[in-house]
C-alpha atoms as a PDB file:
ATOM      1  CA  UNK A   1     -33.691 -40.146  83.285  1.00  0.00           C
ATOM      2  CA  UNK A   2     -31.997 -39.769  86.668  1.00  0.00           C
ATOM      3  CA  UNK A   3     -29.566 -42.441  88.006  1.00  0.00           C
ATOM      4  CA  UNK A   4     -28.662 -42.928  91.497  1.00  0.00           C
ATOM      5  CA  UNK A   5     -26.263 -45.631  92.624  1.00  0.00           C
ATOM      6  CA  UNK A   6     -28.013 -48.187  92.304  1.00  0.00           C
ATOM      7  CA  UNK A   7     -29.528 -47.770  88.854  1.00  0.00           C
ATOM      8  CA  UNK A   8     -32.343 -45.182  87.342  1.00  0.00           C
ATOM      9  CA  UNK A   9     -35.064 -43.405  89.864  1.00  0.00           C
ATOM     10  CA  UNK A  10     -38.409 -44.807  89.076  1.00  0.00           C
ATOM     11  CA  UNK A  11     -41.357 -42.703  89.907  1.00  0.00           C
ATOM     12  CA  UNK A  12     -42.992 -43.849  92.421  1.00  0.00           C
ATOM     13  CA  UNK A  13     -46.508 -42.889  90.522  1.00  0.00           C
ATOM     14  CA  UNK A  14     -45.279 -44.761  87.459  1.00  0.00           C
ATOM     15  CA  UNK A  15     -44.013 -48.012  89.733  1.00  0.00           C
ATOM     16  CA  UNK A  16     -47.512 -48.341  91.481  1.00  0.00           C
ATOM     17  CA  UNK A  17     -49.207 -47.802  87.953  1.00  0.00           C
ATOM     18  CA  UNK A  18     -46.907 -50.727  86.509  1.00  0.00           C
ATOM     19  CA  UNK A  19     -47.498 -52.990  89.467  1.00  0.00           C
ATOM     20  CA  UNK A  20     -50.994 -52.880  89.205  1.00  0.00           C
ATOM     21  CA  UNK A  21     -50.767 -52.945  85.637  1.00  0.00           C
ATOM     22  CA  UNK A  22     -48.942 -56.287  85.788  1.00  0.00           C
ATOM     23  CA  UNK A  23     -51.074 -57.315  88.669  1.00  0.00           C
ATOM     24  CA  UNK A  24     -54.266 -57.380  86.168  1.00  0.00           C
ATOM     25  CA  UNK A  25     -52.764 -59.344  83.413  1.00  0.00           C
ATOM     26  CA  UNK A  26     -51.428 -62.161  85.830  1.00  0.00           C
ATOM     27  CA  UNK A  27     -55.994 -62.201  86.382  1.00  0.00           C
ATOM     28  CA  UNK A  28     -56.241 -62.043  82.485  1.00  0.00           C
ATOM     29  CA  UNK A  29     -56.864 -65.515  81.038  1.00  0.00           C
ATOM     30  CA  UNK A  30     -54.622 -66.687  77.953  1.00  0.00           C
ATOM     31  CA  UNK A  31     -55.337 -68.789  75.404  1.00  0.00           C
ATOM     32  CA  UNK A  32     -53.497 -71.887  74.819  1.00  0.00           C
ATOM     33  CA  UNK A  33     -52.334 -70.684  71.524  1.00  0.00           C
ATOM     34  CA  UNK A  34     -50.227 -67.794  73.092  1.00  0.00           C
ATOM     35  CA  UNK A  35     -49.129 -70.168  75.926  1.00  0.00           C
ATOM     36  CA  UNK A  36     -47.420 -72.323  73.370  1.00  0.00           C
ATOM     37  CA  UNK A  37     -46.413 -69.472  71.838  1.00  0.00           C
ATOM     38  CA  UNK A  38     -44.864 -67.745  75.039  1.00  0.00           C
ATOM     39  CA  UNK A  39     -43.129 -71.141  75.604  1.00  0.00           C
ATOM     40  CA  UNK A  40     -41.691 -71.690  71.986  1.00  0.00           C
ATOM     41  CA  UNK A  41     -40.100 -68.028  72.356  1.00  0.00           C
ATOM     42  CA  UNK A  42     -38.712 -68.890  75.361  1.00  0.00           C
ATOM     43  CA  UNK A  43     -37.009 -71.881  74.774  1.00  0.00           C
ATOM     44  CA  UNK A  44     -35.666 -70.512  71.347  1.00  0.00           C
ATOM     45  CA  UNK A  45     -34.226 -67.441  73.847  1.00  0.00           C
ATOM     46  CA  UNK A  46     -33.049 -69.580  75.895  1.00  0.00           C
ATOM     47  CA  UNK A  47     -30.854 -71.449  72.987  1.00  0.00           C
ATOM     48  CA  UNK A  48     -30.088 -68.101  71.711  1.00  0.00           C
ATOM     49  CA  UNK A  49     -28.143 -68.145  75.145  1.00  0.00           C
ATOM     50  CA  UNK A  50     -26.515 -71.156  75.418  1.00  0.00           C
ATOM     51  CA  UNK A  51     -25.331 -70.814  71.431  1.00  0.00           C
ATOM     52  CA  UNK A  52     -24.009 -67.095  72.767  1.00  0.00           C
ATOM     53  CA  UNK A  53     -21.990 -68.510  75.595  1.00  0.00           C
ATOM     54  CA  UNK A  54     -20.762 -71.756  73.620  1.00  0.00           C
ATOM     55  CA  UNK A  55     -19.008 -68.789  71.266  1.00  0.00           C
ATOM     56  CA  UNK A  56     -17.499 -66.596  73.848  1.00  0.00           C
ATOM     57  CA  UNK A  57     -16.254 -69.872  76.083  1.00  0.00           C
ATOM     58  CA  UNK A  58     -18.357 -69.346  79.071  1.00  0.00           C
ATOM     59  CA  UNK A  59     -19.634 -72.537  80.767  1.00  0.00           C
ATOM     60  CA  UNK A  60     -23.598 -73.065  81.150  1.00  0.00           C
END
């Protein structure tokens, strides 16, 4: 993959493609189920976090 500066060149064709990709699942209804889901992963990321700064002595 090619790198300029400011990170890796995207494609342009493969950037639209992945915009409207994402585009149509934001109009894609979820269930409830995978919302709690989604939410459960987050917050255990999210302590995941906080648990790896608490051992390396970085504030929050």
């Amino acid at each position: 993959m090619a790198h300029s500066e400011s990170g890796p060149v995207v494609d342009p064709e493969l950037d639209k493609a992945l915009s409207e990709l994402l585009a149509q699942t934001e109009r894609e209804p979820i269930s409830p189920r995978l919302r709690e889901l989604a939410k459960r992963l987050e917050t255990a990321l999210d302590d995941a976090r906080h648990r790896q700064r608490d051992k390396a002595g970085e504030p929050r």
